[in-house]
Protein backbone atom coordinates (compact mmCIF):
# COMPACT_ATOMS: atom_id res chain seq x y z
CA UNK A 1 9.40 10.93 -9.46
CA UNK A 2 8.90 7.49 -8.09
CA UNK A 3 11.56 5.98 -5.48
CA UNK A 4 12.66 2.63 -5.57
CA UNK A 5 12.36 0.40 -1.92
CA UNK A 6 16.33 -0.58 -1.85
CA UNK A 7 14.99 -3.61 0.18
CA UNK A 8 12.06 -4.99 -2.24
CA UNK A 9 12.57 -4.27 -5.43
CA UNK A 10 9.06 -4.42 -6.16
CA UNK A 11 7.69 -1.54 -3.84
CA UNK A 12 7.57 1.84 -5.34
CA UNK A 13 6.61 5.27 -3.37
CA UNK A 14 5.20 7.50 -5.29
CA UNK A 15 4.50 10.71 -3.64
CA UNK A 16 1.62 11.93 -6.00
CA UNK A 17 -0.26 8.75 -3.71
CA UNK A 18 1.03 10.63 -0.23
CA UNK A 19 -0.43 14.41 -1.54
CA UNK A 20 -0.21 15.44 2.24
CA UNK A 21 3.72 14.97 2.20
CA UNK A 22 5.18 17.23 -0.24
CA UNK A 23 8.08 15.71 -2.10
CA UNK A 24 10.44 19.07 -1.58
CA UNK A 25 9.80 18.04 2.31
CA UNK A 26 11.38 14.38 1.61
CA UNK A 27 14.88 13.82 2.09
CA UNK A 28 16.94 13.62 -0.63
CA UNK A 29 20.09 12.36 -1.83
CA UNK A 30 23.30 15.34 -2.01
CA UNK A 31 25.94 12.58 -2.77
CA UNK A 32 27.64 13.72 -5.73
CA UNK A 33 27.45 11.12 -9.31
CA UNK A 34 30.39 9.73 -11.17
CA UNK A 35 29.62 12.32 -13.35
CA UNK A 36 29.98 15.57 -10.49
CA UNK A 37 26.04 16.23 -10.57
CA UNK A 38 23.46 15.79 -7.43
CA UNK A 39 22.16 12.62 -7.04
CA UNK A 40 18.94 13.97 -6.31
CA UNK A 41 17.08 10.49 -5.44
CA UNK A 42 14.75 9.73 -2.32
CA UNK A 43 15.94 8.62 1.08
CA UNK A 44 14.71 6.11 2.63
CA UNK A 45 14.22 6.75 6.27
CA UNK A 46 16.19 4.98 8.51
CA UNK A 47 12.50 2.80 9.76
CA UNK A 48 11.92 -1.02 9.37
CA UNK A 49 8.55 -1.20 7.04
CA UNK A 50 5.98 -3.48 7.80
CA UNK A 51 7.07 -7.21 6.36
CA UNK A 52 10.35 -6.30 6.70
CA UNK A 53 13.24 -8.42 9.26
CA UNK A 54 15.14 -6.33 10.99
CA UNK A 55 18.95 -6.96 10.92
CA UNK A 56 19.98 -9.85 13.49
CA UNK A 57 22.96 -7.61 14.76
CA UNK A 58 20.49 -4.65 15.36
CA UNK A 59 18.27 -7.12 17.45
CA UNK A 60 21.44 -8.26 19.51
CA UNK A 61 22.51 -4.83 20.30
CA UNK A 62 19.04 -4.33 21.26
CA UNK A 63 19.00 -7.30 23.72
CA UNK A 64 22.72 -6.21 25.19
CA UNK A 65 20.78 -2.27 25.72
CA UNK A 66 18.14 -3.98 27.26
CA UNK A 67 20.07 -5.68 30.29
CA UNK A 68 21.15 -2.76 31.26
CA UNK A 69 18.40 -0.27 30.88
CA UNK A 70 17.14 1.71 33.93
CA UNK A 71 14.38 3.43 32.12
CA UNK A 72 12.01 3.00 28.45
CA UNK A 73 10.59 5.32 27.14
CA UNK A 74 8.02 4.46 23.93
CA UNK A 75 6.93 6.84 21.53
CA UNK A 76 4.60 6.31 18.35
CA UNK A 77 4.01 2.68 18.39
CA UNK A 78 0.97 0.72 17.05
CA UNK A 79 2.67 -1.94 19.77
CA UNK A 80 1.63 -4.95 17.19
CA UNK A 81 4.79 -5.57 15.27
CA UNK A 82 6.71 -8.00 16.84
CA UNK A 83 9.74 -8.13 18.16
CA UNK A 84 10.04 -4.92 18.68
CA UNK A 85 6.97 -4.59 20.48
CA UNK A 86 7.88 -7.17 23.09
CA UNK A 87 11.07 -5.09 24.14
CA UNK A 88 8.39 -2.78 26.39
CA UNK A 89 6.56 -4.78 28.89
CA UNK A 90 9.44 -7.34 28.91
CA UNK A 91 11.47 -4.25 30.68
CA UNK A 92 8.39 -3.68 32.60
CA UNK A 93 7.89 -7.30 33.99
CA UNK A 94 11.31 -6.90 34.83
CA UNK A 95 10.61 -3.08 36.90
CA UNK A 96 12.06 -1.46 34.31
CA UNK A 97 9.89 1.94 34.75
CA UNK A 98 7.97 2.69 30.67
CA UNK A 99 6.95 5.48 29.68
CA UNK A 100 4.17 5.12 26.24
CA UNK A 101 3.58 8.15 24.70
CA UNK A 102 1.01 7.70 21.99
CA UNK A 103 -2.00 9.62 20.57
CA UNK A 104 -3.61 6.39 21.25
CA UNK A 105 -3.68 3.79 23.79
CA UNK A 106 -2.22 0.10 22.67
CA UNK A 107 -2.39 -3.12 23.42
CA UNK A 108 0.75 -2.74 25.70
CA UNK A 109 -0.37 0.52 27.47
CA UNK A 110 -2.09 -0.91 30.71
CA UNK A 111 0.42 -3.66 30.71
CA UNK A 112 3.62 -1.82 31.28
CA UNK A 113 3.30 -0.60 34.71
């Protein structure tokens, strides 16, 4: 079964190309049709794919969090896709203590403190 990006039209996953993620293991849609059966479809995960904006109001909640943070902590980030990978070491410049917890170092790792 191929799923449908609700945000680009013209992305498809299909899981037969991801063989080490089993479809049963995907999350799936329960909601209930017009006409009483399960939906059934893929859900997309609640993630911002790369090319994607995220949503302006997201990034201003973000910025409000971020004035009053006392700690960051960072986990399972490339550190490359901007702006999100600012919000880090800009809390660090500011002694805002950052935790990165990664299998691998980033660009950001020696730079937060």
């Amino acid at each position: 079964m191929d799923a449908f990006d609700p945000v680009n039209e013209n992305r498809v996953f299909d899981p037969k190309l991801h063989p080490h993620i089993p479809e049963a293991s995907l999350p799936h849609c329960s909601e209930l049709t017009k006409k009483g059966t399960a939906c059934g479809g893929l859900l997309r995960p609640h993630i911002v794919w790369f090319g994607e904006q995220l949503d302006p109001d997201v990034l201003r909640r973000v910025r409000i969090a971020m004035t009053s943070a006392d700690v960051c902590l960072v986990v399972g980030t490339s550190a490359v896709v901007y702006p999100a990978a600012g919000f880090a070491p800009e809390l660090a410049s500011r002694g805002v203590p950052v935790a990165e917890v990664n299998i691998e170092e980033t660009s950001n790792t020696c730079t937060l403190g």
